[in-house]
Every structure is written in structure tokens, then in C-alpha cells.
N, C-alpha and C. Protein backbone atom coordinates (compact mmCIF):
# COMPACT_ATOMS: atom_id res chain seq x y z
N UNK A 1 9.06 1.55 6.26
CA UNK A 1 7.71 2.05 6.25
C UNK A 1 7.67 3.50 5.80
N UNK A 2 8.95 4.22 6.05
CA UNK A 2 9.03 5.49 5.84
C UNK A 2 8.57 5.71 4.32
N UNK A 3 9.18 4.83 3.04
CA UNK A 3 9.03 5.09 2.17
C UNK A 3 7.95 5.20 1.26
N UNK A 4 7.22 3.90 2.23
CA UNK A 4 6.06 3.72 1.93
C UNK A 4 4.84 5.00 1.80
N UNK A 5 5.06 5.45 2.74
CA UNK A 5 4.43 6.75 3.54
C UNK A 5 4.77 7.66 2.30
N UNK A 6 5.94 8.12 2.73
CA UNK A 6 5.69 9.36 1.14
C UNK A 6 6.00 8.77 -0.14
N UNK A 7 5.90 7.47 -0.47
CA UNK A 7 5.33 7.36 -1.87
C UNK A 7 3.36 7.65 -1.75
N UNK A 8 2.78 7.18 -0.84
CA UNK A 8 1.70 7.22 -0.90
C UNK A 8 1.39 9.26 -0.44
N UNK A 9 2.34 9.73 0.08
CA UNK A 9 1.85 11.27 0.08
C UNK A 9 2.05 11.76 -1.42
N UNK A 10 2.97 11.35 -1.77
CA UNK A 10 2.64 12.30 -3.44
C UNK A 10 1.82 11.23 -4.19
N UNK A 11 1.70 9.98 -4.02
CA UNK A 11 0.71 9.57 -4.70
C UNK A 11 -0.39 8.62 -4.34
N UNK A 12 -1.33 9.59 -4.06
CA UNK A 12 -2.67 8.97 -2.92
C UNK A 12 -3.36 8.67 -3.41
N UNK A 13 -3.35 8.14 -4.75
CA UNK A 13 -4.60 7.01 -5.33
C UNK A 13 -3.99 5.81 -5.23
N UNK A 14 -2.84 5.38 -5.39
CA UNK A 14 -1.42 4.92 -6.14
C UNK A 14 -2.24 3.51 -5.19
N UNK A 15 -2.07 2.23 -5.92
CA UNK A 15 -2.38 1.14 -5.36
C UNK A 15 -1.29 0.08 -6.56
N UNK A 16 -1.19 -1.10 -5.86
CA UNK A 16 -0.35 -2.06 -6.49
C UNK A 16 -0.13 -3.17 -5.36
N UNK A 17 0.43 -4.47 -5.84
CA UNK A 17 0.56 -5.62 -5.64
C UNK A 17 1.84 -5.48 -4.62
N UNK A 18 2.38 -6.57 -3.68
CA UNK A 18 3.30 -6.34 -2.69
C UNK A 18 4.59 -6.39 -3.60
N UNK A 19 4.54 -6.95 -4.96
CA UNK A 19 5.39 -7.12 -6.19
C UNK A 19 5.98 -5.84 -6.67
N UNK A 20 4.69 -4.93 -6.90
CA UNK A 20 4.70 -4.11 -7.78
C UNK A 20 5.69 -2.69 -6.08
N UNK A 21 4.77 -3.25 -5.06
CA UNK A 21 5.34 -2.03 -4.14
C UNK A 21 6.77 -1.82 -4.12
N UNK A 22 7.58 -3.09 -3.74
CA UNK A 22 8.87 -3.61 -3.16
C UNK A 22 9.07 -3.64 -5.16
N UNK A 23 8.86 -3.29 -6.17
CA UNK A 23 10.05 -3.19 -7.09
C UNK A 23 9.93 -1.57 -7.78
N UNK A 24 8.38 -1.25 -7.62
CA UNK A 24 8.28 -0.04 -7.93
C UNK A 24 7.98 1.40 -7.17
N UNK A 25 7.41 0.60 -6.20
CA UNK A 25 7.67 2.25 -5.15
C UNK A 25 8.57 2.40 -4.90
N UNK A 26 9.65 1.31 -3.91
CA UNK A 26 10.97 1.43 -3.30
C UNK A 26 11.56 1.02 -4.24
N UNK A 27 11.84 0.18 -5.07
CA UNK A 27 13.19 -0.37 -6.01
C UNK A 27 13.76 -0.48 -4.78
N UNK A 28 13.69 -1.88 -3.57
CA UNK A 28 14.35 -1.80 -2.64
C UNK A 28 15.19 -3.37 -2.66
N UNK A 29 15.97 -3.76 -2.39
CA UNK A 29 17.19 -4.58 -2.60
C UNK A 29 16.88 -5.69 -1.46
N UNK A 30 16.27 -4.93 -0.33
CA UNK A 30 15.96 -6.59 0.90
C UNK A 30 15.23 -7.41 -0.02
N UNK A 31 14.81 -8.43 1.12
CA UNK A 31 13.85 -9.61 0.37
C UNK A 31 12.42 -8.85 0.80
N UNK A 32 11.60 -9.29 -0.59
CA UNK A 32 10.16 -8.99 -0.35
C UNK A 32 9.46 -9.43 1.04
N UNK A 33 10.26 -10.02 1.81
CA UNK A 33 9.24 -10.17 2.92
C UNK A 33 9.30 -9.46 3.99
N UNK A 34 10.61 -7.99 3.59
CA UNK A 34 10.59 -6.87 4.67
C UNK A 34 9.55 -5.91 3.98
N UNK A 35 9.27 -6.31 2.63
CA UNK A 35 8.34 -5.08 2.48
C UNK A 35 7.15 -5.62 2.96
N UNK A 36 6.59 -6.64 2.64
CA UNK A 36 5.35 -7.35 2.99
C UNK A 36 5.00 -7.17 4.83
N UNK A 37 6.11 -7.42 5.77
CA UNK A 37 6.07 -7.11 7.09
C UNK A 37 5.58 -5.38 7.05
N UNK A 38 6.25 -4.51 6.51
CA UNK A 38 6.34 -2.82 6.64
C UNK A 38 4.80 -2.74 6.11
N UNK A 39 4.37 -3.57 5.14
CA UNK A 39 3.20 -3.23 4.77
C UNK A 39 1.87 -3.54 5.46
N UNK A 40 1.97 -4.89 6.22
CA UNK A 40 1.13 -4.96 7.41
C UNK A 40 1.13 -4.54 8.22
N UNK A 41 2.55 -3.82 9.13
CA UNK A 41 2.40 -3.14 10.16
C UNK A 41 1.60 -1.89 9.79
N UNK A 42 1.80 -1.24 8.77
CA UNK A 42 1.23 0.12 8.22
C UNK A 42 -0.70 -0.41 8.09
N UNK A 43 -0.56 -1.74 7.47
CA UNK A 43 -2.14 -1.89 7.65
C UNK A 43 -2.70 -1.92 9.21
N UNK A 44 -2.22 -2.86 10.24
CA UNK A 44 -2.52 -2.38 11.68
C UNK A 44 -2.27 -1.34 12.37
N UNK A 45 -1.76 -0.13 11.80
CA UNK A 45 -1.44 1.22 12.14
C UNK A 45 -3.05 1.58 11.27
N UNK A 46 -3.48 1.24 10.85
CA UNK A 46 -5.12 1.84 10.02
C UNK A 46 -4.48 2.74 8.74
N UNK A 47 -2.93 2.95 8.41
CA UNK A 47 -2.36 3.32 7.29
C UNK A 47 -2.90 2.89 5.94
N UNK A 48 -2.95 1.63 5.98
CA UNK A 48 -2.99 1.08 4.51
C UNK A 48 -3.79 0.21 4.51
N UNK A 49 -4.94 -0.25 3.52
CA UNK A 49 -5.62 -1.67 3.24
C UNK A 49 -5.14 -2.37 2.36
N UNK A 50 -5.50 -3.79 2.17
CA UNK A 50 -5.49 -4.59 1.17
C UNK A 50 -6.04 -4.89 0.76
N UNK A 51 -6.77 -4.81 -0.60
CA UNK A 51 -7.66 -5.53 -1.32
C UNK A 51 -7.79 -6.70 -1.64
N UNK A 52 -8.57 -7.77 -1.85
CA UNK A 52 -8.28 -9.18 -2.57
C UNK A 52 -9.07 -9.21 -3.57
N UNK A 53 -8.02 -9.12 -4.68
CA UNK A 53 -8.24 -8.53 -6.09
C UNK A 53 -7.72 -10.14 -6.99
N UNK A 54 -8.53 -11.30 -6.24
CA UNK A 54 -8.19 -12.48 -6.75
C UNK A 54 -7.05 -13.38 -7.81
N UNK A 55 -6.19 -13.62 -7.94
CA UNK A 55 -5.97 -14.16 -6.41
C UNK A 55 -4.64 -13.32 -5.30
N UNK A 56 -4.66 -12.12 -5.63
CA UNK A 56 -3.17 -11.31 -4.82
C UNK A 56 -4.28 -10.56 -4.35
N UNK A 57 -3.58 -10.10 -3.52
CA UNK A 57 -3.88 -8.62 -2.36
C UNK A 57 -3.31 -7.34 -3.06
N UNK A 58 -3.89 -6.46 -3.51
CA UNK A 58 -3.37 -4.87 -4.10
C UNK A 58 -3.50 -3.67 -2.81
N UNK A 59 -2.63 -3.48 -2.54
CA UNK A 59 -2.24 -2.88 -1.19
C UNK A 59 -2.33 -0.98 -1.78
N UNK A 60 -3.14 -0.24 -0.71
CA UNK A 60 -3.41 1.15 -0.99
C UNK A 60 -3.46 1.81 -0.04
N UNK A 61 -3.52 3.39 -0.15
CA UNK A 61 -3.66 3.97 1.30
C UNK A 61 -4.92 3.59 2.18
N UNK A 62 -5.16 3.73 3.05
CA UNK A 62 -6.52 3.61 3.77
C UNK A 62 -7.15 4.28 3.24
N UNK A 63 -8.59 4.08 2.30
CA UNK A 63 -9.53 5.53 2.69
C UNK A 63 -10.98 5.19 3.12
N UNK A 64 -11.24 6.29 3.53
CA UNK A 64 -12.38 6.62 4.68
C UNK A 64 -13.47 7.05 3.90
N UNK A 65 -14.93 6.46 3.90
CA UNK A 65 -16.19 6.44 2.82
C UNK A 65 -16.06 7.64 2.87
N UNK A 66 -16.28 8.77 3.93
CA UNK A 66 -17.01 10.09 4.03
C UNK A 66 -16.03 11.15 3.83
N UNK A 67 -14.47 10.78 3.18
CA UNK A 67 -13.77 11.68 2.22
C UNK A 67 -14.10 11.99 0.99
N UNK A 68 -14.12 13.47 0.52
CA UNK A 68 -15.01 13.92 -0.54
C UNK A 68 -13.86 12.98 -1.56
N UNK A 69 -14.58 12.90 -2.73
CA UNK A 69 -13.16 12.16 -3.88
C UNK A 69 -12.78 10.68 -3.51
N UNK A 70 -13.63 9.87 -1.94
CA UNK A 70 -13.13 8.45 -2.23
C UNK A 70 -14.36 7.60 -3.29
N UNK A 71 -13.31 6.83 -3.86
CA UNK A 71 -14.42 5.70 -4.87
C UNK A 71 -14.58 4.43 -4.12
N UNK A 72 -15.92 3.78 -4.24
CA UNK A 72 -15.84 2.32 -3.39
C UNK A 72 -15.13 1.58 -5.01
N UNK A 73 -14.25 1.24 -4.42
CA UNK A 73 -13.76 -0.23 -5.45
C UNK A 73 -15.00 -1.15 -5.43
């Protein structure tokens, strides 16, 4: 989860597929379904949402309407 975290501190628009997280944020070697676990716990921590961007989920930081600079997707 750690990594997760500061890929999303230096890059806080940064959104992508559980595909794209586990080969391009981390380039991480477990099986995709430790990133997919790290990435829901971070969503029930209020860390991260998922979009359903038909038919996958595109996973991003949380953001909050009444931050100056958020866009509604």
C-alpha cells in the first residue's frame, strides 16, 4: 500500500486500471491480486476510489467536491 501512496503523492491526478497500477506504478512481481487487495483496503481507508469506466474499474486518489482544482469525471 506504501507504494501506492507515494506514487499517488507525486502524482495526484494519476488514475489507471488495477492492470495498469500493479505493472505501471509498482512494476511489482506478486500476483495482481495483492495489488487489487492493497487497493481496496486503501479504498476502505477513504484513500482511493474506483471508477466504473465500463467494463473495468480505473482506480484514483480519493477526491473531495469542495477541493479547489477537483474535476467531476
Amino acid at each position: 500500500m506504501g507504494q501506492i501512496r507515494q506514487h499517488l503523492q507525486r502524482h495526484p491526478q494519476a488514475a489507471d486500471t488495477l492492470e495498469g497500477v500493479h505493472s505501471w506504478w509498482l512494476a511489482s512481481q506478486e500476483p495482481p491480486a495483492i495489488t487489487e487487495m492493497a487497493l481496496r483496503q486503501l479504498q476502505a481507508n477513504g484513500e482511493v476510489e474506483a471508477l466504473n469506466i465500463c467494463p473495468r474499474l480505473l482506480w484514483r486518489a480519493r477526491r473531495v467536491l469542495d477541493e479547489p482544482g477537483t474535476d467531476i469525471i
